[in-house]
N, C-alpha and C. Protein backbone atom coordinates (compact mmCIF):
# COMPACT_ATOMS: atom_id res chain seq x y z
N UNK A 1 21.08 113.19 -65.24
CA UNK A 1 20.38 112.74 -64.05
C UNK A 1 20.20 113.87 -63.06
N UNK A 2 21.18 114.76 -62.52
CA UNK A 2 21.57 115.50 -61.58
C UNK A 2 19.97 116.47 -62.47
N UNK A 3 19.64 116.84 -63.86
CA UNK A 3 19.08 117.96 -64.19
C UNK A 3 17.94 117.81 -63.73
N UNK A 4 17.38 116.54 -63.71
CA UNK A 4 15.93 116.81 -63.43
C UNK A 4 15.80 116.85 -61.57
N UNK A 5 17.04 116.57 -61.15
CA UNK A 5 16.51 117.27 -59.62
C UNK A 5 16.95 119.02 -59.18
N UNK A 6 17.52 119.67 -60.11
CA UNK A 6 17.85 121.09 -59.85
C UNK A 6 16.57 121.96 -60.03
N UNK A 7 16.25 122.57 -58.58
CA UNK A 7 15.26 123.26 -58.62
C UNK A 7 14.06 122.35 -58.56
N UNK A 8 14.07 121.31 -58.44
CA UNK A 8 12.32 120.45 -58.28
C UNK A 8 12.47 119.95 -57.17
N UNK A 9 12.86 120.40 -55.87
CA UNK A 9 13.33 120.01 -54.82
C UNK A 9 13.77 120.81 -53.52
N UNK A 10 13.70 120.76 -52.19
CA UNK A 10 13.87 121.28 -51.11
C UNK A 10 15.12 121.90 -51.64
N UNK A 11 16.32 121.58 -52.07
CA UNK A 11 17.74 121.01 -52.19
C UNK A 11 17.95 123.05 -53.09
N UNK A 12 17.14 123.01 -54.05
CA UNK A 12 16.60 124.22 -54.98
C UNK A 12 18.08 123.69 -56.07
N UNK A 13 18.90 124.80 -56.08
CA UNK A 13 19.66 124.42 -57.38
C UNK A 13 21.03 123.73 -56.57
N UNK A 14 21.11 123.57 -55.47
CA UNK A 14 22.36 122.76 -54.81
C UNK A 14 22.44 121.11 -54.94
N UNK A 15 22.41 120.45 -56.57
CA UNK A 15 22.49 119.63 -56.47
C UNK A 15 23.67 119.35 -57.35
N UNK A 16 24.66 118.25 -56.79
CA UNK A 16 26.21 117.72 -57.04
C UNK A 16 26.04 116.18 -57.42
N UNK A 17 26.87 116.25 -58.91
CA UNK A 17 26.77 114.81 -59.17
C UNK A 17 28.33 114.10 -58.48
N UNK A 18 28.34 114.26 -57.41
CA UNK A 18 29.52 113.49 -56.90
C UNK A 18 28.88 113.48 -55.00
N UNK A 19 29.99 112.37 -54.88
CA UNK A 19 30.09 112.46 -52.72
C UNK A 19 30.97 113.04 -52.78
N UNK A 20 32.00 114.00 -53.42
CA UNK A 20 32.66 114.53 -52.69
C UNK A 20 32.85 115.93 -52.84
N UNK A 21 31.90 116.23 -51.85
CA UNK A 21 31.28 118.00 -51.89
C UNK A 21 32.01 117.78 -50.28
N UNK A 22 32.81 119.11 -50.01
CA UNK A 22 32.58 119.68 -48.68
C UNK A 22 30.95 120.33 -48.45
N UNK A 23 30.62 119.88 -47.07
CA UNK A 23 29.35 120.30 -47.11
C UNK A 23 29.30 121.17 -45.71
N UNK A 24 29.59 122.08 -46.38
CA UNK A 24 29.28 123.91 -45.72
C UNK A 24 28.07 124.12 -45.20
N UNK A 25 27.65 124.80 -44.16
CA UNK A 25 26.48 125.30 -44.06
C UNK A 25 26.00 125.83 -45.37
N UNK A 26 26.03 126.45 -45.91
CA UNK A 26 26.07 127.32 -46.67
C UNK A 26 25.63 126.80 -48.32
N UNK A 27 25.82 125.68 -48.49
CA UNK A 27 25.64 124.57 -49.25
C UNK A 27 24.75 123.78 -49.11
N UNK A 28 24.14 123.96 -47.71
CA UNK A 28 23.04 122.75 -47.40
C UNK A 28 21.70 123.41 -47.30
N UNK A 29 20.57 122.63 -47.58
CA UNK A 29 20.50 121.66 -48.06
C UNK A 29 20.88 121.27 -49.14
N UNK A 30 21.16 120.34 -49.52
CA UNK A 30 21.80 120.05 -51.09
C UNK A 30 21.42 118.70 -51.14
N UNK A 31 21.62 117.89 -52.44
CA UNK A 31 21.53 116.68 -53.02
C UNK A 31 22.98 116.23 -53.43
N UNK A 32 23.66 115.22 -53.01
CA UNK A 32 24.54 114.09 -53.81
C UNK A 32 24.10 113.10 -54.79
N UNK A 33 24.31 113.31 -56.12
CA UNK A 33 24.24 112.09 -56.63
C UNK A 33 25.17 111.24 -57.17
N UNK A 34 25.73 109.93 -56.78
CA UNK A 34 26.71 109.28 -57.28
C UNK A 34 26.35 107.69 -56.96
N UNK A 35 27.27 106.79 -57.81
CA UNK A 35 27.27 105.13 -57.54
C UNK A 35 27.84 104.52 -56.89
N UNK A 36 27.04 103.64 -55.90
CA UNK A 36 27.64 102.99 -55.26
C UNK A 36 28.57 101.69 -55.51
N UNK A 37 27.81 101.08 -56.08
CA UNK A 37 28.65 99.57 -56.70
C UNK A 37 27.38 98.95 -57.80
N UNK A 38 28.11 97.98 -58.94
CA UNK A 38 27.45 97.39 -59.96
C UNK A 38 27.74 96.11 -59.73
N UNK A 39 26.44 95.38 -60.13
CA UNK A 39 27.19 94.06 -60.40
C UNK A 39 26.90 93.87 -62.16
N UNK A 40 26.99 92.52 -62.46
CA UNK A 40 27.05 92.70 -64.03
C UNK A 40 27.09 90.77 -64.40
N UNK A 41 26.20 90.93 -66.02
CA UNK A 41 26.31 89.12 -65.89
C UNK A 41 25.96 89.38 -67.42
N UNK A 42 26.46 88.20 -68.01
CA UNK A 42 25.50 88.05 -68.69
C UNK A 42 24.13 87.75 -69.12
N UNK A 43 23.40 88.29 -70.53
CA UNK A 43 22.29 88.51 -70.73
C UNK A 43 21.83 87.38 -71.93
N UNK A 44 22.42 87.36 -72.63
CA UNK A 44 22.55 87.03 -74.13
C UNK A 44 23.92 86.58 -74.55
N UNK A 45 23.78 85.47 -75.63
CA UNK A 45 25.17 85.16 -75.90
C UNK A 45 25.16 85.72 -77.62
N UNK A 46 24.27 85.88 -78.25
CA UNK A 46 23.97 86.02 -79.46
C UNK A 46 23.24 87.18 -80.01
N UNK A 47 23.45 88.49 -80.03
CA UNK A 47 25.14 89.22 -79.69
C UNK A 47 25.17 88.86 -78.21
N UNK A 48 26.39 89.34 -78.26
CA UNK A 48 27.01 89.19 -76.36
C UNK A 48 26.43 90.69 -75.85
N UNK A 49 25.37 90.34 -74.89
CA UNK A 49 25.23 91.57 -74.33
C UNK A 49 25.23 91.01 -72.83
N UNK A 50 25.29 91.98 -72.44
CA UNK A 50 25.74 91.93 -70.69
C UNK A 50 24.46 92.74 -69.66
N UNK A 51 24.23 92.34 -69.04
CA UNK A 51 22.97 92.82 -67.82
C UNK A 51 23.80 93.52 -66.69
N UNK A 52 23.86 94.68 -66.58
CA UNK A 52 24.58 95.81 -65.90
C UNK A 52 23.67 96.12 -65.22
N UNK A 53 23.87 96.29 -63.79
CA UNK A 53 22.93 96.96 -62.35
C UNK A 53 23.23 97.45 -60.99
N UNK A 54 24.28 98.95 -62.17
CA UNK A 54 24.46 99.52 -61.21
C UNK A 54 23.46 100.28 -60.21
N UNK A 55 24.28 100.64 -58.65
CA UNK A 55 23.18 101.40 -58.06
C UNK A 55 23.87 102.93 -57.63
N UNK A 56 22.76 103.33 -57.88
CA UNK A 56 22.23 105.03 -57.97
C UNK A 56 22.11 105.41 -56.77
N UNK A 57 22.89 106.41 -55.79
CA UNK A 57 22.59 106.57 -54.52
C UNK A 57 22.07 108.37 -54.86
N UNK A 58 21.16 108.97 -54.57
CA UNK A 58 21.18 110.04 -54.63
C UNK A 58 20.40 110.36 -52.80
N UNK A 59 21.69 111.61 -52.48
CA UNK A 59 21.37 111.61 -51.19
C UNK A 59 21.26 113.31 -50.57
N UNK A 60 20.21 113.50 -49.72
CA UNK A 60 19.96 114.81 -49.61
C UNK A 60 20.49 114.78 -47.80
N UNK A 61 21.03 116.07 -48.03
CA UNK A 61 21.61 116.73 -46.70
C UNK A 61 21.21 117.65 -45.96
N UNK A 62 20.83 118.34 -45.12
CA UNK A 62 20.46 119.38 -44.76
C UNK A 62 20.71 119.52 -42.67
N UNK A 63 20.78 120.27 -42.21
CA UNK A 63 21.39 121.07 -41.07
C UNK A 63 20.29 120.61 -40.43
N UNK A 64 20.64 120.01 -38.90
CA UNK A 64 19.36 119.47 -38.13
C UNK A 64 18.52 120.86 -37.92
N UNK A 65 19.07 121.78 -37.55
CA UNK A 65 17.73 122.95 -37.00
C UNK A 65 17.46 122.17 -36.00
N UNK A 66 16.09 122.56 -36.35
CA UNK A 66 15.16 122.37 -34.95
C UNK A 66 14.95 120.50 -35.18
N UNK A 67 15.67 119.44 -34.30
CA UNK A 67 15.57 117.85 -34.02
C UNK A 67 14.32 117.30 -34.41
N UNK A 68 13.05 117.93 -33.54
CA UNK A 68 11.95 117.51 -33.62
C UNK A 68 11.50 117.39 -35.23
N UNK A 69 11.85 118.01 -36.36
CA UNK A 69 11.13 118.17 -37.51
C UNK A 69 12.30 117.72 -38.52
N UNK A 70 13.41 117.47 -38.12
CA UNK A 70 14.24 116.62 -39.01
C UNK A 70 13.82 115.36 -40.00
N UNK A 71 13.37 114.40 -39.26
CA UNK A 71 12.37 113.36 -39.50
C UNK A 71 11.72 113.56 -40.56
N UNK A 72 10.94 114.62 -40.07
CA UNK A 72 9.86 115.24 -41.34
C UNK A 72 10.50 115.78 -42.83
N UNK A 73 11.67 116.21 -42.76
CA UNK A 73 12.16 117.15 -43.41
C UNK A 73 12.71 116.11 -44.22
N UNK A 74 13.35 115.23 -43.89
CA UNK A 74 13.93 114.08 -44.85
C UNK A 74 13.34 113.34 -45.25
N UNK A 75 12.22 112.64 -44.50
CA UNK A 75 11.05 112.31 -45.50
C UNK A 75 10.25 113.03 -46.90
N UNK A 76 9.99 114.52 -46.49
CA UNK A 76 9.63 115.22 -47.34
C UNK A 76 10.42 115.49 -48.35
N UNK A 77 11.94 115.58 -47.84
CA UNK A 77 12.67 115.25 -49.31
C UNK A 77 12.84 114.04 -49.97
N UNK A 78 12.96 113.04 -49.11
CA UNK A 78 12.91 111.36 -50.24
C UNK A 78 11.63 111.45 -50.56
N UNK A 79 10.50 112.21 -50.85
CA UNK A 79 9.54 112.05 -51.52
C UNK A 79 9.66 112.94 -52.41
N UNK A 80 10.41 113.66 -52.74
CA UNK A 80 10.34 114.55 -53.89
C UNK A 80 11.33 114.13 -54.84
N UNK A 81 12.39 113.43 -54.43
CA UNK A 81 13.52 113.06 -54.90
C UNK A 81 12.56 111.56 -55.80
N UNK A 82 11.77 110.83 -55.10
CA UNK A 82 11.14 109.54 -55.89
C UNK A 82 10.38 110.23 -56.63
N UNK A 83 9.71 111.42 -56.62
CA UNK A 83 8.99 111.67 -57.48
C UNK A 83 9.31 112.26 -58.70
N UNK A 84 10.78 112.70 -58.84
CA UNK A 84 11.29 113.61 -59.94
C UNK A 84 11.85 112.27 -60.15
N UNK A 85 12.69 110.99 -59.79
CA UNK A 85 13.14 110.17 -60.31
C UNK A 85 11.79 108.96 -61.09
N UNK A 86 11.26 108.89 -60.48
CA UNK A 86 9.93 107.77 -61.25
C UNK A 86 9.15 108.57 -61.98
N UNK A 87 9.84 110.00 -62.28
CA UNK A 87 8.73 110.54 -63.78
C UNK A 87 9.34 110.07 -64.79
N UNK A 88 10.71 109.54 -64.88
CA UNK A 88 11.24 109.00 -66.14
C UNK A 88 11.80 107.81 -65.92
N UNK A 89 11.37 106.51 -65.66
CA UNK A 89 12.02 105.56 -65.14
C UNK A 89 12.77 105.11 -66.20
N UNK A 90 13.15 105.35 -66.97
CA UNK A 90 14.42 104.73 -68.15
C UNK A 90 15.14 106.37 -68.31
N UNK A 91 15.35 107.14 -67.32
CA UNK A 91 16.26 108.31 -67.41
C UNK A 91 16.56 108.53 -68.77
N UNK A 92 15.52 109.06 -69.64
CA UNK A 92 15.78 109.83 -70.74
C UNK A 92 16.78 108.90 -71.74
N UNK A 93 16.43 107.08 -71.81
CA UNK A 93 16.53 106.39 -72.23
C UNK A 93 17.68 105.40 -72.09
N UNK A 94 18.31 106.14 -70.81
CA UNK A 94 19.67 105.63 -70.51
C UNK A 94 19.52 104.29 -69.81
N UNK A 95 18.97 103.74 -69.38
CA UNK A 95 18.20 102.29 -68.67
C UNK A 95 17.13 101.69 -69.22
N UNK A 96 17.28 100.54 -69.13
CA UNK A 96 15.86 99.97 -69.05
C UNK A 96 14.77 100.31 -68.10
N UNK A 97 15.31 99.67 -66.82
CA UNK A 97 14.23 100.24 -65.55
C UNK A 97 14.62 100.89 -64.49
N UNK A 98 14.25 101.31 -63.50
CA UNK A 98 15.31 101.49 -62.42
C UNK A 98 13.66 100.93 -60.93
N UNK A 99 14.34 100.62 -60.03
CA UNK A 99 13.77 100.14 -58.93
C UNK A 99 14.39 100.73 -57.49
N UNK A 100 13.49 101.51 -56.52
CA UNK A 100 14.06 102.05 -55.27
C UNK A 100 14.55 100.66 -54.74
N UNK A 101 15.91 100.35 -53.97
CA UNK A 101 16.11 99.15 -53.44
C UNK A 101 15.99 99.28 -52.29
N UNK A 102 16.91 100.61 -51.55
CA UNK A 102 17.12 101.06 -50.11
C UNK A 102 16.77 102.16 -49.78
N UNK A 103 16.39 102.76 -48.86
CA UNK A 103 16.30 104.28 -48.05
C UNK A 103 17.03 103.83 -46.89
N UNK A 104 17.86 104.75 -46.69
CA UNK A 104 18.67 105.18 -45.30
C UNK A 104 18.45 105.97 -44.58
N UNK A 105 18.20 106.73 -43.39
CA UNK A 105 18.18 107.69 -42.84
C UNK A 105 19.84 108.04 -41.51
N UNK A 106 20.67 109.17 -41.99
CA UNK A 106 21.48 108.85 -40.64
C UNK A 106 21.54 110.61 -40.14
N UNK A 107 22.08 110.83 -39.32
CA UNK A 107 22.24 112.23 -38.55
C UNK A 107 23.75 111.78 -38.03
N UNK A 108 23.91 113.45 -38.28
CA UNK A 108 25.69 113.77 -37.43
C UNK A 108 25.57 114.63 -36.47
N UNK A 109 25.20 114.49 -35.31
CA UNK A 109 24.71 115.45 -34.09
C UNK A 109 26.20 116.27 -33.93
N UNK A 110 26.88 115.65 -34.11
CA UNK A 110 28.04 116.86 -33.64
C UNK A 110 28.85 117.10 -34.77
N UNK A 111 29.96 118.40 -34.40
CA UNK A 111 30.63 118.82 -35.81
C UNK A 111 30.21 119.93 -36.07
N UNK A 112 30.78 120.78 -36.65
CA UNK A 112 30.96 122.62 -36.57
C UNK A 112 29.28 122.32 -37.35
N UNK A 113 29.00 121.82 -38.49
CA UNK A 113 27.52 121.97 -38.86
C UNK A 113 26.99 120.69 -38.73
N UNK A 114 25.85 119.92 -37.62
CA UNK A 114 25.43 119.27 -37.35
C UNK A 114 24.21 119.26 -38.77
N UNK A 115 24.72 117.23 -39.11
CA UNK A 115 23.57 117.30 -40.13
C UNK A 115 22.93 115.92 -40.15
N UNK A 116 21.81 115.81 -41.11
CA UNK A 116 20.53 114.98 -41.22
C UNK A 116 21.12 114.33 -42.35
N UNK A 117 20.54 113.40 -43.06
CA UNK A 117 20.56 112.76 -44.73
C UNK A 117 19.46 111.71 -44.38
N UNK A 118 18.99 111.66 -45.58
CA UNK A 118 18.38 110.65 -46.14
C UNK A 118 18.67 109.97 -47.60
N UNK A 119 19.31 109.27 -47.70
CA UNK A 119 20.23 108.25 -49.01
C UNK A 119 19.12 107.35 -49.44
N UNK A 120 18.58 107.47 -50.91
CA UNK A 120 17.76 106.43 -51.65
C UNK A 120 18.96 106.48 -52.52
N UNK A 121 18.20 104.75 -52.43
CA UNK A 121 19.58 103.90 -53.35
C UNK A 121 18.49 103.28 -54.76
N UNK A 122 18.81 103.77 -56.02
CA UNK A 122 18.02 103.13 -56.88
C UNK A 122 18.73 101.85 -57.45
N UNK A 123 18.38 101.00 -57.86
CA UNK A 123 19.04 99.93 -58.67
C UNK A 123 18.71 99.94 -60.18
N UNK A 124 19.35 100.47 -60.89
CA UNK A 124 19.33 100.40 -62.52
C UNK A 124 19.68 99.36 -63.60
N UNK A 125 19.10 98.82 -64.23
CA UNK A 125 18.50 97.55 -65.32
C UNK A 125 19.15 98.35 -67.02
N UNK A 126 20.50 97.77 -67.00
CA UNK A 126 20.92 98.83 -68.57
C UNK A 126 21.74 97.30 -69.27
N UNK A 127 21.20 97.23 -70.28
CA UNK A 127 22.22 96.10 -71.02
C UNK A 127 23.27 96.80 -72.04
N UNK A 128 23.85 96.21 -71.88
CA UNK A 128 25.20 96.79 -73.15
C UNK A 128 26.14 95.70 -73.60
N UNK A 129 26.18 95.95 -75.10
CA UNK A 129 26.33 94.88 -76.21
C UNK A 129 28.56 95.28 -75.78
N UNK A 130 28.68 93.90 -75.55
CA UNK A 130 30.40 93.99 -75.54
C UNK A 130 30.59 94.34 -77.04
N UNK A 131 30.61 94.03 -78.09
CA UNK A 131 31.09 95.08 -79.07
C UNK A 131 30.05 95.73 -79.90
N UNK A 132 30.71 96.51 -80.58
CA UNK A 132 30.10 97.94 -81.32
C UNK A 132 29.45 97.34 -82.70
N UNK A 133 28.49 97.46 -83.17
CA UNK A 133 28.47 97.24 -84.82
C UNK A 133 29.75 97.36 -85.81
N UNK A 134 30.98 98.41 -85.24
CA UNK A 134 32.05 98.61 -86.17
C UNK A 134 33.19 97.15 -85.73
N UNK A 135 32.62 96.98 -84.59
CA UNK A 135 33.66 95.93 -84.18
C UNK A 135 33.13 94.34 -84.90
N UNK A 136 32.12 94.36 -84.96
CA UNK A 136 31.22 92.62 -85.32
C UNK A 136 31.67 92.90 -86.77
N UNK A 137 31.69 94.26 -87.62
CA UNK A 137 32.05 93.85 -88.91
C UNK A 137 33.70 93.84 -88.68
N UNK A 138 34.20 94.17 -88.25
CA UNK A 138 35.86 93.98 -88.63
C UNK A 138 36.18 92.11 -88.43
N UNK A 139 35.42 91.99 -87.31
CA UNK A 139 35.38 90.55 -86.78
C UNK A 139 34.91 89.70 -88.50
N UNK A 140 33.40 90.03 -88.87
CA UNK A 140 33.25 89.40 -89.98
C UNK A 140 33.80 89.13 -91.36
N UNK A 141 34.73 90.30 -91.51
CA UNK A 141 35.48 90.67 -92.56
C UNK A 141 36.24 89.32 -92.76
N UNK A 142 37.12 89.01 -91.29
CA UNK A 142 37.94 88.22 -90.96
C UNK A 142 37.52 86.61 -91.25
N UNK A 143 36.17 86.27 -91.18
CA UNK A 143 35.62 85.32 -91.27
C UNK A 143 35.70 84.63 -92.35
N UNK A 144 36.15 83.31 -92.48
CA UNK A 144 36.36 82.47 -93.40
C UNK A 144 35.86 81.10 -93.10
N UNK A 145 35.44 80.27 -92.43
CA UNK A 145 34.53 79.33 -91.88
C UNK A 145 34.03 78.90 -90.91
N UNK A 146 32.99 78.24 -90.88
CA UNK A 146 32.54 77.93 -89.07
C UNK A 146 32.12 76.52 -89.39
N UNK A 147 32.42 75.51 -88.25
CA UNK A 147 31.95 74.35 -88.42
C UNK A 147 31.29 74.26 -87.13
N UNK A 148 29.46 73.80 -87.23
CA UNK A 148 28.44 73.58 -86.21
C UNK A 148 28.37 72.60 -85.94
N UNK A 149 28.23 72.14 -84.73
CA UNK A 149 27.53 70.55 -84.33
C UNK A 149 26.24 71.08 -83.72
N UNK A 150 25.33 70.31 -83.91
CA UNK A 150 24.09 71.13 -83.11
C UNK A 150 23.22 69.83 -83.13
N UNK A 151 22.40 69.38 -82.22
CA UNK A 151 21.26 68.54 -81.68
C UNK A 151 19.96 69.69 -81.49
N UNK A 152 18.68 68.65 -82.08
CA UNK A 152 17.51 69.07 -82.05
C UNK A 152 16.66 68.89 -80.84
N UNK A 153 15.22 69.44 -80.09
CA UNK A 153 15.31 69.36 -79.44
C UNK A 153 14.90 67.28 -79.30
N UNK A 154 14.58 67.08 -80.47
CA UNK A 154 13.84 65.15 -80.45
C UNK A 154 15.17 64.59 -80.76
N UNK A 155 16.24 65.25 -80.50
CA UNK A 155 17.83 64.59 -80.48
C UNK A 155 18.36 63.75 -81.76
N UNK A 156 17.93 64.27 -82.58
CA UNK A 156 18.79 64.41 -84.00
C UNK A 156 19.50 65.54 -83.99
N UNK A 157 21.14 64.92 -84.57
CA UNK A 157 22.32 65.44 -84.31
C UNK A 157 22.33 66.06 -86.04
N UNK A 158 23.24 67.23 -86.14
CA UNK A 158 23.27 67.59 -87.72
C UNK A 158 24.55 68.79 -87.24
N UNK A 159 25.53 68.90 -88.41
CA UNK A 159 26.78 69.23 -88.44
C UNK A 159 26.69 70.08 -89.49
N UNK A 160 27.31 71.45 -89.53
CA UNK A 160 27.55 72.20 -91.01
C UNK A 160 28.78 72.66 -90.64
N UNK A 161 28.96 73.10 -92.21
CA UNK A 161 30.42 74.05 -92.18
C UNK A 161 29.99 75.10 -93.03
N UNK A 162 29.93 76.29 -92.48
CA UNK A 162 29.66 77.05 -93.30
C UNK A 162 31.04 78.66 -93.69
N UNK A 163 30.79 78.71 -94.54
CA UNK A 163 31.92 79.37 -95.52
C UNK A 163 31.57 80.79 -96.56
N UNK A 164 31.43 81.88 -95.93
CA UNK A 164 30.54 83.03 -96.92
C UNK A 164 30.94 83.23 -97.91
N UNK A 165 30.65 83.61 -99.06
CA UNK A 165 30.41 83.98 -100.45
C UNK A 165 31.95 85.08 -100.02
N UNK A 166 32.78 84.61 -101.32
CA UNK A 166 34.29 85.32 -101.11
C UNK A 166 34.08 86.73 -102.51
């Protein structure tokens, strides 16, 4: 994630996949990228897969300078930052989708280096199967019968037991 914003950006190669950078003059402008919180549900019961959506905060920093053009300056970076992120919206296949949810803007006027940010928060769409293909066969190995009750949808009832080839 962090690769496709190094160098395509105000930030140039100062970009950190974590929040916890001391942030030096000297360091800034720079990019944070890290997660804020997921929630998670199920998707499917048949395999069991799960609907995961975590969110993506990637956040750019930089030294007020001159007040008047701050504004500008963080805008101009959350637009470069959406634009290197929505050239691959399934991140090189790691998601399904991802969706901007939030933009933040805050400033730290005081403090040995007075600074700006602007925080886009993406929300990411990734399903993942609770077990592995190696795990469903150890499970099946184990398998020795299943008995179904099942109703149609015109509510005829029908029952099996089924038992695999030993």
């Amino acid at each position: 994630m962090t690769d496709r914003l190094v160098n395509t950006t105000t930030a140039g190669a100062r970009v950190y996949p974590s929040r916890a950078v001391s942030l030096h003059a000297d360091l800034l402008p720079c990019i944070l990228v890290y997660f804020r919180s997921e929630t998670s549900g199920r998707f499917s019961e048949s395999p069991r897969i799960d609907r995961r959506r975590p969110q993506l905060a990637v956040e750019f920093v930089d030294k007020i300078g001159d007040p008047v053009s701050l504004d500008d300056r963080l805008d101009a970076a959350a637009a470069e930052i959406e634009h290197q992120i929505y050239s691959d919206e399934q991140l090189g296949g790691n998601v399904a989708d991802l969706d901007l949810s939030e933009t933040e803007w805050d400033h730290q006027p005081a403090g040995e280096v007075p600074f700006g940010a602007v925080r886009l928060t993406f929300e990411l769409d990734r399903y993942q199967r609770r077990l592995t293909d190696a795990d469903l066969a150890a499970l099946t190995d184990k398998f020795e019968r299943a008995h179904v009750d099942y109703e149609t949808t015109k509510g005829a009832a029908a029952s099996d037991v089924v038992e695999p080839e030993q």
